[in-house]
PDB file of N, CA and C in Angstrom:
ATOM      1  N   UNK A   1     -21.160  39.662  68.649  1.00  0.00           N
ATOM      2  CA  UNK A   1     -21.800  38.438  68.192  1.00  0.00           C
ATOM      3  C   UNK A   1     -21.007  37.923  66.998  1.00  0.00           C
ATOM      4  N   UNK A   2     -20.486  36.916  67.020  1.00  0.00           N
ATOM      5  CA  UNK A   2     -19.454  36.099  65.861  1.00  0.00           C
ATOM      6  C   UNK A   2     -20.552  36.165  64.811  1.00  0.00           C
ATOM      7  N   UNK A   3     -21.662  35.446  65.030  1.00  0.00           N
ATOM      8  CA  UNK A   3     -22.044  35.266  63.691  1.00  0.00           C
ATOM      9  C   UNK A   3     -22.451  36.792  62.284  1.00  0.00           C
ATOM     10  N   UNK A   4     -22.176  38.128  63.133  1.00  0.00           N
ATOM     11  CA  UNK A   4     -22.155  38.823  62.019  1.00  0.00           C
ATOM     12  C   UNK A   4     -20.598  39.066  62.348  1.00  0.00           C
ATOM     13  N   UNK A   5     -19.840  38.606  62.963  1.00  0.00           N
ATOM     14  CA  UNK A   5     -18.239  38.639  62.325  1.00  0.00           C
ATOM     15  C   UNK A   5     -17.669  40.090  63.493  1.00  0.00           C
ATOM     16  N   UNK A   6     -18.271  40.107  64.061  1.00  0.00           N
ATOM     17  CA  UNK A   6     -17.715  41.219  65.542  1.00  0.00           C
ATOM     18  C   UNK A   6     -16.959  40.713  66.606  1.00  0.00           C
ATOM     19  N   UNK A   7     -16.890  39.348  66.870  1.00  0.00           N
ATOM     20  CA  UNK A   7     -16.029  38.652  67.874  1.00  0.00           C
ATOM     21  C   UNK A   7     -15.307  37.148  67.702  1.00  0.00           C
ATOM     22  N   UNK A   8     -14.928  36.712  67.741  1.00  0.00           N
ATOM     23  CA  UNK A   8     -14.226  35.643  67.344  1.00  0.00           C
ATOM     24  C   UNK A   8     -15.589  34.750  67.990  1.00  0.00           C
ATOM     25  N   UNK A   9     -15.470  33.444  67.100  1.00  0.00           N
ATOM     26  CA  UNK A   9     -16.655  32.362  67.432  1.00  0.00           C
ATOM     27  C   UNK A   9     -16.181  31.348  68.476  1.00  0.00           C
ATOM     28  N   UNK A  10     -16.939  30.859  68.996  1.00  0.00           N
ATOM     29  CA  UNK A  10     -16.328  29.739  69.971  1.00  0.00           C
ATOM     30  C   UNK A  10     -17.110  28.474  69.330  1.00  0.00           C
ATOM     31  N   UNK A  11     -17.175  27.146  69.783  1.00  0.00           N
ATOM     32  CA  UNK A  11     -17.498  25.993  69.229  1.00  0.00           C
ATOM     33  C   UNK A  11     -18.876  26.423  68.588  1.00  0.00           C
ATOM     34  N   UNK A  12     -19.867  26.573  69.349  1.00  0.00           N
ATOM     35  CA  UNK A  12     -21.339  26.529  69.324  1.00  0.00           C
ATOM     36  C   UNK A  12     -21.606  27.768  68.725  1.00  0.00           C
ATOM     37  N   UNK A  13     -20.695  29.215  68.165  1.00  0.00           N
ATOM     38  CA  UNK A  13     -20.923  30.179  67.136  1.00  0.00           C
ATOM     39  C   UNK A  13     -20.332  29.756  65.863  1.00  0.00           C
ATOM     40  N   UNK A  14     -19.648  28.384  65.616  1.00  0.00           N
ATOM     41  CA  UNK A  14     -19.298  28.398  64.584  1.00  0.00           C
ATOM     42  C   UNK A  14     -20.319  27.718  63.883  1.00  0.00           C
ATOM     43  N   UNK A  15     -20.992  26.781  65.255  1.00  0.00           N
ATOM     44  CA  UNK A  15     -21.874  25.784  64.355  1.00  0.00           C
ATOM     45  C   UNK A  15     -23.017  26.644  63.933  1.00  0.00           C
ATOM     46  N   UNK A  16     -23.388  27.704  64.984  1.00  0.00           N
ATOM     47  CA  UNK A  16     -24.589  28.508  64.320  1.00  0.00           C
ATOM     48  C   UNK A  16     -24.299  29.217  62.763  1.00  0.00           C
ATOM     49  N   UNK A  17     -22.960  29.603  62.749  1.00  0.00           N
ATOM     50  CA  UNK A  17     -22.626  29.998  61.555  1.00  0.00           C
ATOM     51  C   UNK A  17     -22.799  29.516  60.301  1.00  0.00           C
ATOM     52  N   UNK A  18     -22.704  28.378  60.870  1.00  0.00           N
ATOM     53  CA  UNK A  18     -22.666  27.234  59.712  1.00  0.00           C
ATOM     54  C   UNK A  18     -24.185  27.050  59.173  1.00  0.00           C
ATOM     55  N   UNK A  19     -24.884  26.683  60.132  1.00  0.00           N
ATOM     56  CA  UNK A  19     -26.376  26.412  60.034  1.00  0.00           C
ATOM     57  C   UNK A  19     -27.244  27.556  59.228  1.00  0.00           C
ATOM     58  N   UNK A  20     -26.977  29.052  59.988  1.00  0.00           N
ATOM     59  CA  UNK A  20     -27.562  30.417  59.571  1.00  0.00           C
ATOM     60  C   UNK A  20     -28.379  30.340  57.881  1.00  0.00           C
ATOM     61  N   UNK A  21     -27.330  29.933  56.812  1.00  0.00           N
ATOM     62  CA  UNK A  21     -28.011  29.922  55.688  1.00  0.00           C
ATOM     63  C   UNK A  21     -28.741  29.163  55.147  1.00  0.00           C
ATOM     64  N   UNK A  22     -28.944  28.121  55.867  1.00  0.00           N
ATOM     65  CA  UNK A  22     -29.734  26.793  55.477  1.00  0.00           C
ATOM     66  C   UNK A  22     -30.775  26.980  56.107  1.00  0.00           C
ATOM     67  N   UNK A  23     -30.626  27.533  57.133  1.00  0.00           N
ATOM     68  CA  UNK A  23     -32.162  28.380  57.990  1.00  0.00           C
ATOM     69  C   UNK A  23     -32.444  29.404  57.309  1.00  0.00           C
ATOM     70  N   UNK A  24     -31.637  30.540  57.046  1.00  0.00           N
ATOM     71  CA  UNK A  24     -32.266  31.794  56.507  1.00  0.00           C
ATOM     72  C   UNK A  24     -32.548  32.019  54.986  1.00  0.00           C
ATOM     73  N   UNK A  25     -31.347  30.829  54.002  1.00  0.00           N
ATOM     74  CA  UNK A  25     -32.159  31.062  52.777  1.00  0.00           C
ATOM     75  C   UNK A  25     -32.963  29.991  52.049  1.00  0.00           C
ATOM     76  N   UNK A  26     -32.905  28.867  52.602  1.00  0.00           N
ATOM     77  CA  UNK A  26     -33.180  27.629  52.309  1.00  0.00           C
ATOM     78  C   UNK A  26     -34.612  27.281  53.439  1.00  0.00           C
ATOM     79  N   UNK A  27     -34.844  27.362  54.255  1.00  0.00           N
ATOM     80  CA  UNK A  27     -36.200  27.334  55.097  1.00  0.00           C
ATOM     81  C   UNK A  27     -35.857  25.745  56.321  1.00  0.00           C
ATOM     82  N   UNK A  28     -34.128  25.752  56.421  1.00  0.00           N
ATOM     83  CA  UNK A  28     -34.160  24.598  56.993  1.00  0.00           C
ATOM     84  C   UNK A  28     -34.834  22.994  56.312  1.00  0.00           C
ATOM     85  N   UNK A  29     -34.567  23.350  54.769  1.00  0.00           N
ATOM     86  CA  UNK A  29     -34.916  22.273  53.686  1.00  0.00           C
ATOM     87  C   UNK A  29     -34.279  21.229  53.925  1.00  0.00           C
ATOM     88  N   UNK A  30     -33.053  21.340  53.975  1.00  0.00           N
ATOM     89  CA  UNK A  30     -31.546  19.693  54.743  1.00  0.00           C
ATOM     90  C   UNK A  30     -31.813  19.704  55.984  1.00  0.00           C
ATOM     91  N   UNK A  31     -32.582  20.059  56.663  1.00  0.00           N
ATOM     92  CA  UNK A  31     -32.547  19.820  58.411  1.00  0.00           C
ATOM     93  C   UNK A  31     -33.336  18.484  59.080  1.00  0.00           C
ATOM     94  N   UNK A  32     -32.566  17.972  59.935  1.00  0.00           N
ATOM     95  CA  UNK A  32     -33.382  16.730  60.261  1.00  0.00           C
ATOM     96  C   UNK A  32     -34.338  17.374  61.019  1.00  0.00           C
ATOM     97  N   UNK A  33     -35.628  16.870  61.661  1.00  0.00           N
ATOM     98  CA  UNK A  33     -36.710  17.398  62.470  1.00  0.00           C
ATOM     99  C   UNK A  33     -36.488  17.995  63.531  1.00  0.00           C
ATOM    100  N   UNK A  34     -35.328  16.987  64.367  1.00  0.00           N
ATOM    101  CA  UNK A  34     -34.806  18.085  65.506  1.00  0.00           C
ATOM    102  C   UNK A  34     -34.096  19.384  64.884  1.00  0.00           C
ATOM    103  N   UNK A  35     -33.068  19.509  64.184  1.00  0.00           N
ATOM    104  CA  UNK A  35     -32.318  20.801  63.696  1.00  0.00           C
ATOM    105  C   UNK A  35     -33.180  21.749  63.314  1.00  0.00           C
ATOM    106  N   UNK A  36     -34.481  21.369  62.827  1.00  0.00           N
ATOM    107  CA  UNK A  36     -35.491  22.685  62.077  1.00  0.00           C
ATOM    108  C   UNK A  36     -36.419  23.097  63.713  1.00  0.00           C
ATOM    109  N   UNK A  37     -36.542  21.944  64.161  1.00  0.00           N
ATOM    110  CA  UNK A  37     -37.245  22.369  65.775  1.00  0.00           C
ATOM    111  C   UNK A  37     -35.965  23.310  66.315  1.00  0.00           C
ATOM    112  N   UNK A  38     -35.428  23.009  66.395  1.00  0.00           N
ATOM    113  CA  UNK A  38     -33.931  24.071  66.929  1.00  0.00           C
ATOM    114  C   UNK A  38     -33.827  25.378  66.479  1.00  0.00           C
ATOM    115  N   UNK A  39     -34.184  25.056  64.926  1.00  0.00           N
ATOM    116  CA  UNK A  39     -33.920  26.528  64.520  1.00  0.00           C
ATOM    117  C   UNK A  39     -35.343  27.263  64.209  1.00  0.00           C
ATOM    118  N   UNK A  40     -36.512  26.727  64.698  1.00  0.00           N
ATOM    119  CA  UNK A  40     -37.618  27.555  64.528  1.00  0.00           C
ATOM    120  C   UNK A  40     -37.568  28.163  66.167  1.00  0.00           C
ATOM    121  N   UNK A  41     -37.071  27.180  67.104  1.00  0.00           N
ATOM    122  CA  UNK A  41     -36.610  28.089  68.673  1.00  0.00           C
ATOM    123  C   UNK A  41     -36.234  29.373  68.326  1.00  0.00           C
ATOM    124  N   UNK A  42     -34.728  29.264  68.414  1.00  0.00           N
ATOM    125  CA  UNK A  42     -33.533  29.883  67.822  1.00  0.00           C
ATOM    126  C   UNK A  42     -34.567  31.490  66.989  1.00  0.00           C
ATOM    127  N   UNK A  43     -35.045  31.301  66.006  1.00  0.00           N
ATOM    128  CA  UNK A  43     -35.457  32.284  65.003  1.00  0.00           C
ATOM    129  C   UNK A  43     -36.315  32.764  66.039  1.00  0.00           C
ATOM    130  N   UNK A  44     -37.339  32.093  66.614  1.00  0.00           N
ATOM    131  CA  UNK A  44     -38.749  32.904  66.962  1.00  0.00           C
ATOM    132  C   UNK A  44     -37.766  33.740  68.362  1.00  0.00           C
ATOM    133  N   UNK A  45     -36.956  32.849  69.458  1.00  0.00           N
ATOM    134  CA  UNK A  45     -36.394  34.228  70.216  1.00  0.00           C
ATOM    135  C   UNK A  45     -35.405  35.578  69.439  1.00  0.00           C
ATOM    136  N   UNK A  46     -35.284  35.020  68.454  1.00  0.00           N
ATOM    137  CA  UNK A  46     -34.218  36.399  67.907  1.00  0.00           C
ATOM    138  C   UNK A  46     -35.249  37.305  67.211  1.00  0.00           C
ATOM    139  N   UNK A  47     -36.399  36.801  66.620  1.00  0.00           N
ATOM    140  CA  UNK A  47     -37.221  37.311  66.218  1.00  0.00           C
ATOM    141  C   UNK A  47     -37.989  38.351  67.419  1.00  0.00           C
ATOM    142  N   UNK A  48     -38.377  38.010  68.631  1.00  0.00           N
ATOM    143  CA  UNK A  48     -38.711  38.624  69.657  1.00  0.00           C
ATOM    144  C   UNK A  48     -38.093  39.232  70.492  1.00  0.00           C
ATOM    145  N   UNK A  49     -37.312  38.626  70.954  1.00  0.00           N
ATOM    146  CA  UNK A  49     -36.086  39.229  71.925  1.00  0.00           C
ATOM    147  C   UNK A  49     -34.976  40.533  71.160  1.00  0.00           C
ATOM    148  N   UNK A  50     -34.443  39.954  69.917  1.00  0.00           N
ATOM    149  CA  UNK A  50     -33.538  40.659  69.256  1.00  0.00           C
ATOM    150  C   UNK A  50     -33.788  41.008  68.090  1.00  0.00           C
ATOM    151  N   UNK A  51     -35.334  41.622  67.574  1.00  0.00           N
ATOM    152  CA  UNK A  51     -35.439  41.911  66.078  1.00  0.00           C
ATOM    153  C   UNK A  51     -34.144  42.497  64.982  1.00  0.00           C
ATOM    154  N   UNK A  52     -33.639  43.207  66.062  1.00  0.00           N
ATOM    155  CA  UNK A  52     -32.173  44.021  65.755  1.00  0.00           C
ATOM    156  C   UNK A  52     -31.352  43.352  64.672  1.00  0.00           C
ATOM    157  N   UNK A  53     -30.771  42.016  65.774  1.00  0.00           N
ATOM    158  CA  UNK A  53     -29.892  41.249  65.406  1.00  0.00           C
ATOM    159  C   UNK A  53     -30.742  40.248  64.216  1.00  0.00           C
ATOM    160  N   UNK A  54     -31.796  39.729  64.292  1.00  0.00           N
ATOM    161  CA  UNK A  54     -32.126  39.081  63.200  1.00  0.00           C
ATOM    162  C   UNK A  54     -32.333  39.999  62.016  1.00  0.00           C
ATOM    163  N   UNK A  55     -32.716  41.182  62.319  1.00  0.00           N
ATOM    164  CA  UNK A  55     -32.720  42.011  60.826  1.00  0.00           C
ATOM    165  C   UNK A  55     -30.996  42.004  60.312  1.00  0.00           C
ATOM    166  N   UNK A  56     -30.326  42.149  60.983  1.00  0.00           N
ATOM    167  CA  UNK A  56     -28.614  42.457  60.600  1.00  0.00           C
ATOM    168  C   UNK A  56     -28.644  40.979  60.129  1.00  0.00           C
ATOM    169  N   UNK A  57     -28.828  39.515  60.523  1.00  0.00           N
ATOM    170  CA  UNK A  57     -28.762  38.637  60.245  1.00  0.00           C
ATOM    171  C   UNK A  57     -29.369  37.890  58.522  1.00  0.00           C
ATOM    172  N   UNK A  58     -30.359  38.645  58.627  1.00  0.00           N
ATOM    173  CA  UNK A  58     -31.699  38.460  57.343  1.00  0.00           C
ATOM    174  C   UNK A  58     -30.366  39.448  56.153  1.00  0.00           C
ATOM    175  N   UNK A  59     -30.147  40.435  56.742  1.00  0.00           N
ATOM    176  CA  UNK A  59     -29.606  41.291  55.317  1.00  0.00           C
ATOM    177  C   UNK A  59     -28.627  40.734  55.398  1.00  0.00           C
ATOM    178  N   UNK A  60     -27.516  39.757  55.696  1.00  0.00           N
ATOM    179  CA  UNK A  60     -26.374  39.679  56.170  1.00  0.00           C
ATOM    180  C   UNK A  60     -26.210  38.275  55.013  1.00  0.00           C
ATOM    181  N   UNK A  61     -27.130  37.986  55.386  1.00  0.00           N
ATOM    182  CA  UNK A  61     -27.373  35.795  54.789  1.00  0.00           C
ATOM    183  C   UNK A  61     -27.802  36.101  53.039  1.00  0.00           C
ATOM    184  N   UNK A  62     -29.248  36.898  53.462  1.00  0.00           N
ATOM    185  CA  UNK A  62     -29.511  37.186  52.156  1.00  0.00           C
ATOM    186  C   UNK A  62     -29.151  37.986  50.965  1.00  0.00           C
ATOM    187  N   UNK A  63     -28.110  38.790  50.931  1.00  0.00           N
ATOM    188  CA  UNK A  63     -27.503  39.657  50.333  1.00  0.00           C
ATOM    189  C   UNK A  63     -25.930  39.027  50.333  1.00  0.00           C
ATOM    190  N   UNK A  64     -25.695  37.591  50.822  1.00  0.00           N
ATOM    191  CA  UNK A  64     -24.414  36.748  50.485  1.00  0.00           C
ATOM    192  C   UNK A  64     -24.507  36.215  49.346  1.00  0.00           C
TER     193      UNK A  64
END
C-alpha cells in the first residue's frame, strides 16, 4: 500500500496521500462537501474492512 510508503503510488495513491492528513489530523476542515463525503466512505471501509491498515495509518499521520 503506497500510502504507508511499501509500493510505489500510482495517480489515485498519490492523491490519497495527499488528502490522508487533512482527513486524519484536521477532520477534513478544507474539504468541500463532496471530498469529506469521500473521505467519511473511504475511513468508515478502512475502519471496518481494514482496522489494520487504518491503525498503521492513524499512527503514521499522527505521529508526523
Amino acid at each position: 500500500m503506497c500510502v504507508l510508503e511499501k509500493s510505489p503510488c500510482d495517480q489515485l495513491g498519490r492523491q490519497l496521500k495527499a488528502a490522508l492528513p487533512e482527513v486524519i489530523l484536521r477532520n477534513c476542515r478544507n474539504c468541500s462537501p463532496q471530498q469529506a463525503q469521500n473521505a467519511q466512505k473511504l475511513t468508515n471501509f478502512l475502519q471496518t474492512r481494514y482496522p489494520d491498515v487504518w491503525a498503521m495509518l492513524l499512527k503514521k499521520y499522527q505521529n508526523a
